[in-house]
Structure formats: structure tokens, C-alpha cells
PDB file of N, CA and C in Angstrom:
ATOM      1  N   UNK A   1       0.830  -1.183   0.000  1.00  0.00           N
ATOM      2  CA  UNK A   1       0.000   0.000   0.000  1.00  0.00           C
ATOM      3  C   UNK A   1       0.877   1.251   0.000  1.00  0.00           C
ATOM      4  N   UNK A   2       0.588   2.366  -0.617  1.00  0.00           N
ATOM      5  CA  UNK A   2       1.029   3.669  -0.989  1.00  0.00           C
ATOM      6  C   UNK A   2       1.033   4.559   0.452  1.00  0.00           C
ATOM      7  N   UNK A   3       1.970   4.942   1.206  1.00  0.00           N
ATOM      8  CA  UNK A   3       1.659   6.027   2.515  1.00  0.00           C
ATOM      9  C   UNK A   3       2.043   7.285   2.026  1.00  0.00           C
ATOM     10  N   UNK A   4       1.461   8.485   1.965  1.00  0.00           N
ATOM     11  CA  UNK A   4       2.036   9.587   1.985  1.00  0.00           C
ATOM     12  C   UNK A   4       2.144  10.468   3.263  1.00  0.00           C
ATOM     13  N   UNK A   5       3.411  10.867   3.610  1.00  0.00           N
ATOM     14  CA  UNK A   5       3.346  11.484   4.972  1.00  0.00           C
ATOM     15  C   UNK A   5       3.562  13.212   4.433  1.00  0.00           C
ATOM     16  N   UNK A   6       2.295  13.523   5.126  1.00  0.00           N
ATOM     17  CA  UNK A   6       2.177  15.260   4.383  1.00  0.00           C
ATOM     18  C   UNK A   6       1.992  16.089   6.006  1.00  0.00           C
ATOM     19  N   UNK A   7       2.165  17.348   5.560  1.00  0.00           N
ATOM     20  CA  UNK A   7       1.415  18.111   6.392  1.00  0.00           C
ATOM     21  C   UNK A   7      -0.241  18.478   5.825  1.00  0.00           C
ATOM     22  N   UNK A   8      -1.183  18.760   6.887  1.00  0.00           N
ATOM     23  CA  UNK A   8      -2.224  18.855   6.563  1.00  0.00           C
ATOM     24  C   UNK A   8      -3.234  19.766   5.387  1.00  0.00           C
ATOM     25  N   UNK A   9      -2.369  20.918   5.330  1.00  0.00           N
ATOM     26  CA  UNK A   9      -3.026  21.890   4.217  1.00  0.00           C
ATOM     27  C   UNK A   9      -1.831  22.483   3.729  1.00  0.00           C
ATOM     28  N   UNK A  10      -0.929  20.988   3.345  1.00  0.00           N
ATOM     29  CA  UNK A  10       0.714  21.770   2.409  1.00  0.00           C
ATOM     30  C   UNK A  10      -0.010  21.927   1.196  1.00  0.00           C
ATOM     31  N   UNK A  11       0.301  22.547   0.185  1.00  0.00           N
ATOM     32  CA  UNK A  11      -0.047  22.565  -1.229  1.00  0.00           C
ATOM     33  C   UNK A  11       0.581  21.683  -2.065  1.00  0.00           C
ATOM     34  N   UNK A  12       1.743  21.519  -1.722  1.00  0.00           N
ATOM     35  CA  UNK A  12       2.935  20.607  -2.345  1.00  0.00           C
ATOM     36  C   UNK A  12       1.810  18.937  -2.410  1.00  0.00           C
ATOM     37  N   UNK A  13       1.595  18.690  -1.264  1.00  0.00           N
ATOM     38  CA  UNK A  13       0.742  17.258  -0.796  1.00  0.00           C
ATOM     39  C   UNK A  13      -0.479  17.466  -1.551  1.00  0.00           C
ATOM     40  N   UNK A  14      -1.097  18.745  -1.541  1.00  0.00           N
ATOM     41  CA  UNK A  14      -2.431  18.257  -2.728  1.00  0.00           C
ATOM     42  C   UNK A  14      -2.089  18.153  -3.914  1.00  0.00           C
ATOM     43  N   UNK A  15      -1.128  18.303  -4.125  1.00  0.00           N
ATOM     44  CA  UNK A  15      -0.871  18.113  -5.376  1.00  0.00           C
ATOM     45  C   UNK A  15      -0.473  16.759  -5.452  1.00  0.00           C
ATOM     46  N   UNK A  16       0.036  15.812  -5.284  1.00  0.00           N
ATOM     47  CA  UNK A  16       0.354  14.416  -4.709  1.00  0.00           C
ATOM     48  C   UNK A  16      -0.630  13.977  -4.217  1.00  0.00           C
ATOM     49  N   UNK A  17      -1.139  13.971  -3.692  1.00  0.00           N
ATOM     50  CA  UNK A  17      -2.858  13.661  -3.473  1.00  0.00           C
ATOM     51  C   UNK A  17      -3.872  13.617  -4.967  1.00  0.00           C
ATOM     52  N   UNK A  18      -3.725  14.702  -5.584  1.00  0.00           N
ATOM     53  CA  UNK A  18      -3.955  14.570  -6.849  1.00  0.00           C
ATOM     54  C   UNK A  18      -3.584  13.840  -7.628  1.00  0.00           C
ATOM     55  N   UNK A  19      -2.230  13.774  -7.430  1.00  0.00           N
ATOM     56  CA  UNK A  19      -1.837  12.707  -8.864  1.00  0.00           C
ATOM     57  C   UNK A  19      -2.541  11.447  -8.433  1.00  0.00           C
ATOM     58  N   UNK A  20      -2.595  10.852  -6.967  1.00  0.00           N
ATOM     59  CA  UNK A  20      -2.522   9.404  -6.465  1.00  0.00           C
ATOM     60  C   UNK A  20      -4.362   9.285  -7.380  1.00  0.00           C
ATOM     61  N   UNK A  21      -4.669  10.214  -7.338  1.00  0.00           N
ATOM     62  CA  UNK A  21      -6.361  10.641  -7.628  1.00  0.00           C
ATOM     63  C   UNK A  21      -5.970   9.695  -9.084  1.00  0.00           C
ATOM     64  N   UNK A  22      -5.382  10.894  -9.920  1.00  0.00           N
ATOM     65  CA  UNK A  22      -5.373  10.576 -11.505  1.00  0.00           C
ATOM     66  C   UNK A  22      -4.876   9.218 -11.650  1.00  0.00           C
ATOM     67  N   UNK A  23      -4.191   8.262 -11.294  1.00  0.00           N
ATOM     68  CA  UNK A  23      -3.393   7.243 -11.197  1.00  0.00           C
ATOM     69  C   UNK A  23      -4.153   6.306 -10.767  1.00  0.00           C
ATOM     70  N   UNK A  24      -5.755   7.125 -10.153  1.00  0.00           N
ATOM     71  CA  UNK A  24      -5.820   5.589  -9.559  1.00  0.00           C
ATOM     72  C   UNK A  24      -5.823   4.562  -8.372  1.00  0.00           C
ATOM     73  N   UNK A  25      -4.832   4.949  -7.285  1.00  0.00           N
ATOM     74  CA  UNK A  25      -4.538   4.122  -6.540  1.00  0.00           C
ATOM     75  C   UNK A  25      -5.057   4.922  -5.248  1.00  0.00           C
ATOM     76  N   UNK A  26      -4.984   3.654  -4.439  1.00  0.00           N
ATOM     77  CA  UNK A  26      -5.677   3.641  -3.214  1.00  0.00           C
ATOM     78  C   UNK A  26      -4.014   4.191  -2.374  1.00  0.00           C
ATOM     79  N   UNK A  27      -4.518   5.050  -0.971  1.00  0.00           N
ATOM     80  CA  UNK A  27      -3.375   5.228  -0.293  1.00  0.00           C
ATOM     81  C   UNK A  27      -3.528   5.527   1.181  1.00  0.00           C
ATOM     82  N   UNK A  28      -3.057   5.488   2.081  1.00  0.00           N
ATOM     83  CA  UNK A  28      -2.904   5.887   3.539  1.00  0.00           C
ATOM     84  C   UNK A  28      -2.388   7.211   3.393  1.00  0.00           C
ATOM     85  N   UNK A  29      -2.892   8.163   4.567  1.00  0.00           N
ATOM     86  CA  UNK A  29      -1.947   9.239   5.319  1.00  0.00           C
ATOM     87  C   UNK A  29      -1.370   9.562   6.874  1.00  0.00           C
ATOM     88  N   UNK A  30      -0.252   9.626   6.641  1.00  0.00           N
ATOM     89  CA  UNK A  30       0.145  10.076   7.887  1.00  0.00           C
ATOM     90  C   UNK A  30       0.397  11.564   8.057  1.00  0.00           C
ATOM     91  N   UNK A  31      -0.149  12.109   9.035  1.00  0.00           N
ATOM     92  CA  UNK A  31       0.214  13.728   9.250  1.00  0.00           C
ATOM     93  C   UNK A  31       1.699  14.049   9.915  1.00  0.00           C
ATOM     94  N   UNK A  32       1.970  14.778   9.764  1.00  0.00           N
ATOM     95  CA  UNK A  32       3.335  14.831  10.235  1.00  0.00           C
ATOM     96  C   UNK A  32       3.416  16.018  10.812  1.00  0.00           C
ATOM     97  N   UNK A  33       4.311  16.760  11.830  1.00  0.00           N
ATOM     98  CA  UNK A  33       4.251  17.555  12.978  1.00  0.00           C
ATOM     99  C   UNK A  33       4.901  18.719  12.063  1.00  0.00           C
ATOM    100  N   UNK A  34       3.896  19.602  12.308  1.00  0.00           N
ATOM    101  CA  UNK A  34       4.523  21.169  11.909  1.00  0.00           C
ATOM    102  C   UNK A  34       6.003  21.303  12.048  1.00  0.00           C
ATOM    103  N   UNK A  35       6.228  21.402  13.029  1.00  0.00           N
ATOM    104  CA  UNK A  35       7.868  21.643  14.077  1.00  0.00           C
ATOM    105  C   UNK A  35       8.640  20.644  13.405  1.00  0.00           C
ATOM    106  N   UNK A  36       9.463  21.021  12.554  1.00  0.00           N
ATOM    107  CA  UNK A  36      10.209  19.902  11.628  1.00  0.00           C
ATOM    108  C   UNK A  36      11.556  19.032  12.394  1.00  0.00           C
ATOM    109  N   UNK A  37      11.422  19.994  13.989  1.00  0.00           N
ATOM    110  CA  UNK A  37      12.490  18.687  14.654  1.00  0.00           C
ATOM    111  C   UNK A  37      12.073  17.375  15.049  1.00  0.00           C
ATOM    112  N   UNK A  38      10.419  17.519  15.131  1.00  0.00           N
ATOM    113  CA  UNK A  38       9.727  16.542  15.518  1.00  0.00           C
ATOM    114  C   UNK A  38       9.254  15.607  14.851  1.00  0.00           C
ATOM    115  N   UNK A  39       9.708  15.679  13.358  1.00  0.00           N
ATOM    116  CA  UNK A  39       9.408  14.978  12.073  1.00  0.00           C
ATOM    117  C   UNK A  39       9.884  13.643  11.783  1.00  0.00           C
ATOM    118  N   UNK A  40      10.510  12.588  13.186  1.00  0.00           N
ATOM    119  CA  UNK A  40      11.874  11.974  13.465  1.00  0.00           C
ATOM    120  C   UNK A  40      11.050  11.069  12.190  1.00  0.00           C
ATOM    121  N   UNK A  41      10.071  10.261  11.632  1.00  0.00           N
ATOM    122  CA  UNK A  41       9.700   9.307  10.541  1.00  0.00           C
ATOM    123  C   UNK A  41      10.555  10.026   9.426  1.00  0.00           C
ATOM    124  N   UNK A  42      10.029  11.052   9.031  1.00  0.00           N
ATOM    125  CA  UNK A  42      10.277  11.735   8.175  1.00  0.00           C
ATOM    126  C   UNK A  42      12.255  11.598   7.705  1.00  0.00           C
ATOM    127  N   UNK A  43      12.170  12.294   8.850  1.00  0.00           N
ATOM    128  CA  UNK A  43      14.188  12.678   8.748  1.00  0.00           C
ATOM    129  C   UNK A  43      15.066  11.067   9.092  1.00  0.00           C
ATOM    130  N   UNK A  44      14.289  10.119   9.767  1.00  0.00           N
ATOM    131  CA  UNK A  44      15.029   8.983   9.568  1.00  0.00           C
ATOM    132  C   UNK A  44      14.809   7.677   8.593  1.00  0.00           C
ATOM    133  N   UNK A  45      13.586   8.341   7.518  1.00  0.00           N
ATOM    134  CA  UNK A  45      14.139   8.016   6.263  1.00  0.00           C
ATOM    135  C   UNK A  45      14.248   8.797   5.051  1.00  0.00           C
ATOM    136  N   UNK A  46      14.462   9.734   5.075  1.00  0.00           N
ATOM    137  CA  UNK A  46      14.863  10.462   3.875  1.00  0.00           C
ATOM    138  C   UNK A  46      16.273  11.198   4.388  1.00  0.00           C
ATOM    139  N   UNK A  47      16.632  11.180   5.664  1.00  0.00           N
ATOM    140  CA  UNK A  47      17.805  12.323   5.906  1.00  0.00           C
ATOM    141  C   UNK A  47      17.698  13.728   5.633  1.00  0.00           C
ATOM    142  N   UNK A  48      16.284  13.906   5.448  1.00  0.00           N
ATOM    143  CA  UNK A  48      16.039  15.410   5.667  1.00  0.00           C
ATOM    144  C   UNK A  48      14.748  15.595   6.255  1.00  0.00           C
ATOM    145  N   UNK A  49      13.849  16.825   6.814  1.00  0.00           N
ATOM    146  CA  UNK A  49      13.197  17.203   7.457  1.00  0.00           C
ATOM    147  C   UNK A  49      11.655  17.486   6.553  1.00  0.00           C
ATOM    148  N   UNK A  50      11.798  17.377   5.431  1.00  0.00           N
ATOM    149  CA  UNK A  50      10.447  18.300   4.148  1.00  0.00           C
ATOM    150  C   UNK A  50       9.781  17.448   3.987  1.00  0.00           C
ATOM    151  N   UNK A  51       7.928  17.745   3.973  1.00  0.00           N
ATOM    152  CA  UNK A  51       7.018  16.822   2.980  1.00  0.00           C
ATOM    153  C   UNK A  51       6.647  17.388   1.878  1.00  0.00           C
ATOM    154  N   UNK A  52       6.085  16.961   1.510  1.00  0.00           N
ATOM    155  CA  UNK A  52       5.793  15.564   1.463  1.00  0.00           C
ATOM    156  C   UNK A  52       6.391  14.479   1.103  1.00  0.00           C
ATOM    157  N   UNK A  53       6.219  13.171   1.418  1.00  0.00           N
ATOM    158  CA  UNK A  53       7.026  12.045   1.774  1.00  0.00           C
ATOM    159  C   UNK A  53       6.278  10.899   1.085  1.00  0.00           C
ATOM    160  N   UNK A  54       6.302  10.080  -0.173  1.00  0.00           N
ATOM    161  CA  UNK A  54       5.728   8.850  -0.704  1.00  0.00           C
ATOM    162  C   UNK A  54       6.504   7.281  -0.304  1.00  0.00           C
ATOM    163  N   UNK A  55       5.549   6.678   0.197  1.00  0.00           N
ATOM    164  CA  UNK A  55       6.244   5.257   0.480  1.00  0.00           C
ATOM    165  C   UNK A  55       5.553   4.509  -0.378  1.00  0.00           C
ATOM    166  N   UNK A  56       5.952   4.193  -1.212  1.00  0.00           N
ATOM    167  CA  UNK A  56       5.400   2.657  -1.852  1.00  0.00           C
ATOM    168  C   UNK A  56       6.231   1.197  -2.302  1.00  0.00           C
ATOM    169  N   UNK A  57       5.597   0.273  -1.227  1.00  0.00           N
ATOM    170  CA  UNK A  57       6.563  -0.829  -0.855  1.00  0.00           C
ATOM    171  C   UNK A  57       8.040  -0.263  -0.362  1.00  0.00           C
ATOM    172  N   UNK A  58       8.893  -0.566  -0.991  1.00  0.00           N
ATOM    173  CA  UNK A  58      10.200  -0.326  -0.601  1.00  0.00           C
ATOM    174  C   UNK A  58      11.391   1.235  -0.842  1.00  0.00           C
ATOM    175  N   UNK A  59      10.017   1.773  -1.375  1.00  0.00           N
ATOM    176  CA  UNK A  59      10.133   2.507  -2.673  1.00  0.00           C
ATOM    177  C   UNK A  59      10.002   4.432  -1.543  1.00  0.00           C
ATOM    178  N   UNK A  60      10.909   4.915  -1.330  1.00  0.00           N
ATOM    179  CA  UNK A  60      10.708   6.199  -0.348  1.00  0.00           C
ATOM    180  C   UNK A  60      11.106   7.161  -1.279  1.00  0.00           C
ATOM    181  N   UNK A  61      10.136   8.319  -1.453  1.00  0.00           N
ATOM    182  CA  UNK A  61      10.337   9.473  -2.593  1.00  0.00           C
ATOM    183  C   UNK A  61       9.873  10.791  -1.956  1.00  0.00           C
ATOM    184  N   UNK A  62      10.696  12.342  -2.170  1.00  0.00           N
ATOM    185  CA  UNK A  62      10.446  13.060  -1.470  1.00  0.00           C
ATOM    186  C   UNK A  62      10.558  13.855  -2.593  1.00  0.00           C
ATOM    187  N   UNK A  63      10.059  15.287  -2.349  1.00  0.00           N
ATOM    188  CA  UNK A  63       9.485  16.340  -2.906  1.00  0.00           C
ATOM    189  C   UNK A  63       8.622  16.236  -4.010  1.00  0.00           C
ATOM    190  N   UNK A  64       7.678  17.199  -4.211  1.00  0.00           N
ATOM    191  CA  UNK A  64       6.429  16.845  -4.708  1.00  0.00           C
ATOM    192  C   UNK A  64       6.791  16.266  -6.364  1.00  0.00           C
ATOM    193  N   UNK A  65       7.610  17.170  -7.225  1.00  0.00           N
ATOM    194  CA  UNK A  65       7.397  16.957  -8.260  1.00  0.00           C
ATOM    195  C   UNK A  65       8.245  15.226  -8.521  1.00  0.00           C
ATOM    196  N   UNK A  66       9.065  14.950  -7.734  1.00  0.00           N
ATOM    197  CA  UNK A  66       9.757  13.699  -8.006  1.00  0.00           C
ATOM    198  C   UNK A  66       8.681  12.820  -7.720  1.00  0.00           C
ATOM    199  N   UNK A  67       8.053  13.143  -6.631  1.00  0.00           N
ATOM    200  CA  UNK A  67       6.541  12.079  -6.092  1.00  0.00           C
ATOM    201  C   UNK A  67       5.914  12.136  -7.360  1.00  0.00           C
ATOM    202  N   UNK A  68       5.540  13.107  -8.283  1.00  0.00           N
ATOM    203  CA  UNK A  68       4.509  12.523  -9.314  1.00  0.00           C
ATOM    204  C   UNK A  68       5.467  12.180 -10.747  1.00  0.00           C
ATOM    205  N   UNK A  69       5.975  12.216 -10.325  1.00  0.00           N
ATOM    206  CA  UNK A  69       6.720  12.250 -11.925  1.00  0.00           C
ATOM    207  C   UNK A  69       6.751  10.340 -12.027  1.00  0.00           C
ATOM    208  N   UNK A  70       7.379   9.984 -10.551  1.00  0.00           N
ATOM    209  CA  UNK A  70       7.619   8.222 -10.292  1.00  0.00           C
ATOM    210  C   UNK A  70       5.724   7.852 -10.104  1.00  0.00           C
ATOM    211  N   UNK A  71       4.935   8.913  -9.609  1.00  0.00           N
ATOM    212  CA  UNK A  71       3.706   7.976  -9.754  1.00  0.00           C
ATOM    213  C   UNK A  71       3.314   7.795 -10.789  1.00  0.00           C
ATOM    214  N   UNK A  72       3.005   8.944 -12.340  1.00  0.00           N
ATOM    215  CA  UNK A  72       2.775   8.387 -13.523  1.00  0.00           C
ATOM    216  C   UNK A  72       3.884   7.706 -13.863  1.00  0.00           C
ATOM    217  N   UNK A  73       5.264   7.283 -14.088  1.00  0.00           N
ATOM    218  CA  UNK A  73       5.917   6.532 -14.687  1.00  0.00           C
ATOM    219  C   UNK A  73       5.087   5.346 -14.013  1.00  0.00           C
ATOM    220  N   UNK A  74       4.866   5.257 -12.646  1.00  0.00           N
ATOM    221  CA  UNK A  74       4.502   3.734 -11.928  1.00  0.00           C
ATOM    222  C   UNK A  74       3.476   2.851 -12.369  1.00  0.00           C
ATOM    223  N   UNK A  75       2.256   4.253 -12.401  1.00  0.00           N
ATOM    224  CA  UNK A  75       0.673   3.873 -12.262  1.00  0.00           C
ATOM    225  C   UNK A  75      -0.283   4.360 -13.173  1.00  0.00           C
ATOM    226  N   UNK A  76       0.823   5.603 -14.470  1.00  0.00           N
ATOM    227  CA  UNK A  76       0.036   6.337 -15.270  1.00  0.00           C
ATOM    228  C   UNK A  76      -0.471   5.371 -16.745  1.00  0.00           C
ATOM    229  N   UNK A  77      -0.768   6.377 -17.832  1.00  0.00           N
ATOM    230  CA  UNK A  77      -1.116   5.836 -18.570  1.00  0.00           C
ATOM    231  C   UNK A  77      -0.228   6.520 -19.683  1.00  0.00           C
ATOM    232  N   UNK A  78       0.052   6.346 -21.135  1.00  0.00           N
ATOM    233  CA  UNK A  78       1.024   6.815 -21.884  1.00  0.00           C
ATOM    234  C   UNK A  78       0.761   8.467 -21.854  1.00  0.00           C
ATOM    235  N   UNK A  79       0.282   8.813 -21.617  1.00  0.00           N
ATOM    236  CA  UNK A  79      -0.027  10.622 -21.406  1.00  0.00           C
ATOM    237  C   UNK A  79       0.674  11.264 -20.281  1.00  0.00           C
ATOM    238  N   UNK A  80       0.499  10.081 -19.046  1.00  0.00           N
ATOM    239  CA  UNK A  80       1.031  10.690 -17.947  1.00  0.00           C
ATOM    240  C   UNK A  80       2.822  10.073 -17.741  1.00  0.00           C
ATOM    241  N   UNK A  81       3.211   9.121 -18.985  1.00  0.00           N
ATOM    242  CA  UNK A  81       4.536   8.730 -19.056  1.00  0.00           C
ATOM    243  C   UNK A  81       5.268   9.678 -19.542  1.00  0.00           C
ATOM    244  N   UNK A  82       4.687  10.217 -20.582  1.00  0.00           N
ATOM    245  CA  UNK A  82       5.642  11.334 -21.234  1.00  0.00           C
ATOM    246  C   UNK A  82       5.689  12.659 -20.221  1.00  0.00           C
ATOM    247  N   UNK A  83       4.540  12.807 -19.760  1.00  0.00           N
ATOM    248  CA  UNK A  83       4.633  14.025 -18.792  1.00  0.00           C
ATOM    249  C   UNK A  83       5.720  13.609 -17.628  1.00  0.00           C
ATOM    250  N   UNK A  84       5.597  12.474 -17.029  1.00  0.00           N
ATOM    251  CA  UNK A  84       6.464  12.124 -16.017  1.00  0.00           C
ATOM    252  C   UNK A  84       8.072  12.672 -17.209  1.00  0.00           C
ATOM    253  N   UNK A  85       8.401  11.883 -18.002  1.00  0.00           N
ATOM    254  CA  UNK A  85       9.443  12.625 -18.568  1.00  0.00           C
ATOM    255  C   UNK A  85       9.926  14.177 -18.659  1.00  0.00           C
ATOM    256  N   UNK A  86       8.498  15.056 -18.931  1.00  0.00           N
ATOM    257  CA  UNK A  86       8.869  16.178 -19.350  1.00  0.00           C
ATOM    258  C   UNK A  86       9.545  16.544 -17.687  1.00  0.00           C
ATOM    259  N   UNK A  87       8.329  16.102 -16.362  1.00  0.00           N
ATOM    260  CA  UNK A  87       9.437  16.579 -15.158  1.00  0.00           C
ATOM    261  C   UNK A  87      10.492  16.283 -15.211  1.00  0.00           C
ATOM    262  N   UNK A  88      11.110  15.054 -15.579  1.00  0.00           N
ATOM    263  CA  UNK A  88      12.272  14.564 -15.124  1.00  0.00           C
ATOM    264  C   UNK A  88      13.067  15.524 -16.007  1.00  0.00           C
ATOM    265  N   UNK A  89      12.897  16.079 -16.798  1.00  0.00           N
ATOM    266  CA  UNK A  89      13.835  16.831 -17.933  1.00  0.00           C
ATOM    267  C   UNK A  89      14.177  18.081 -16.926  1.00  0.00           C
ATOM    268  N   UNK A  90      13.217  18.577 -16.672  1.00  0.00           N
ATOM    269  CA  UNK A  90      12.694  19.950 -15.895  1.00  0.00           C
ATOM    270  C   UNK A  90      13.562  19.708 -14.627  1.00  0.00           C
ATOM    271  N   UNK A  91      13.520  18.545 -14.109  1.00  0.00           N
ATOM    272  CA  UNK A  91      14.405  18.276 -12.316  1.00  0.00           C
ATOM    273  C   UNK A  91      15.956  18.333 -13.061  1.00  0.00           C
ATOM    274  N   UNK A  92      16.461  18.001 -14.354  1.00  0.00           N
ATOM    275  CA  UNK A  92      17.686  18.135 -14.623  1.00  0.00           C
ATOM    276  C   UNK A  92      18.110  19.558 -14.958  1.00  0.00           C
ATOM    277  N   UNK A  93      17.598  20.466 -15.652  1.00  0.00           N
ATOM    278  CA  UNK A  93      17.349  21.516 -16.122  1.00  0.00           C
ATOM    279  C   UNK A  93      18.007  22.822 -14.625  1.00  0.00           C
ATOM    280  N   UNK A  94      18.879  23.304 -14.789  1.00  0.00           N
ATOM    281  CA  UNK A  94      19.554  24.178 -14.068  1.00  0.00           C
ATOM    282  C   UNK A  94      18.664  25.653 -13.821  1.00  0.00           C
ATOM    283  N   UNK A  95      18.188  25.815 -12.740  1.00  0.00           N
ATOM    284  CA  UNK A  95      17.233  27.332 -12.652  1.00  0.00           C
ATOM    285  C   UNK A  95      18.319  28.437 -12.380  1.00  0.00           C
ATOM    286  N   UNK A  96      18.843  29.047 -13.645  1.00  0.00           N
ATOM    287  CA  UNK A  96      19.091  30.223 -13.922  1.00  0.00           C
ATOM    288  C   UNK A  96      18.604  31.881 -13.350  1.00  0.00           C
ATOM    289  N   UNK A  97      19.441  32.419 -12.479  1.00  0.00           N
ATOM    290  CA  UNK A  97      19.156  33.445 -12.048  1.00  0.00           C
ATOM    291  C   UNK A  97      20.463  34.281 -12.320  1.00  0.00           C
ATOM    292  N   UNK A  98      19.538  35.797 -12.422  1.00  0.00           N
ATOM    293  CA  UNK A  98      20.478  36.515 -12.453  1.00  0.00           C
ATOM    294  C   UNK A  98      20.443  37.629 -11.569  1.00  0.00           C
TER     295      UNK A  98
END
């Protein structure tokens, strides 16, 4: 089964909530503590403190857009494969400031 550990009204998590929607699949939530020292699930498996947080089977994925990009590659359909690509292009892609 799919767990996502979010905070309660993150935006990042409805959006991951959404995809799990489009995809399909059934999932658990765990809420996780505002106060990010208190996040110990969280930070002792990802090694950092941020949600939202996807567990599926063995499978631990953090920040939102990597969470959907691996749920349509996982659970999508050829529409949501190529889109999962276009993120993954976009997560390589260097944000330029000047």
C-alpha cells in the first residue's frame, strides 16, 4: 500500500494527493508535525526534514514533483509517461538566475 506522509493543508501534498487521484490508486496518510524537529519518521528516512514524503513498498520518494513524476511513470497511462518525462527533464534543467 502507498503512505504519503504530508502536512495537513501543504499545497505541495495536494498536489500528490492529486496525482494518487489521476493514477488511480488507493493510499494511507500520515500527518506529520509542523515543528520539523519533531518529524523523526520523516528525517530517519529520507535524511532530511520536508514533505511531502511517498512510500510505496520499498520505494521512499520526497518532494512533490519527483513524487509525481515516479507515480505516472509507476501507475500512469502513456499521457502521464511522457509528462512524467517532461518533469524529469525539468528536475535536470539548471534554474538560472540573475
Amino acid at each position: 500500500m502507498i503512505t504519503l506522509l504530508q502536512l495537513r493543508k501543504c499545497p505541495w501534498a495536494a498536489a500528490v494527493r492529486q496525482t494518487l487521484a489521476n493514477v488511480d490508486q488507493d493510499y494511507g496518510v500520515v500527518q506529520v508535525p509542523y515543528d520539523r524537529s519533531l518529524r523523526h519518521q520523516v528525517i530517519e528516512m529520507t535524511g532530511q526534514d520536508k514533505t511531502p514524503v511517498l512510500i510505496d513498498g520499498d520505494t521512499v520518494i520526497w518532494e512533490s514533483r519527483r513524487i509525481v513524476a515516479y507515480l505516472y511513470e509507476t501507475y500512469g497511462d502513456r499521457r502521464q509517461h511522457e509528462r512524467a518525462q517532461e518533469i524529469r527533464q525539468e528536475l535536470r534543467t539548471p534554474i538560472v538566475t540573475s
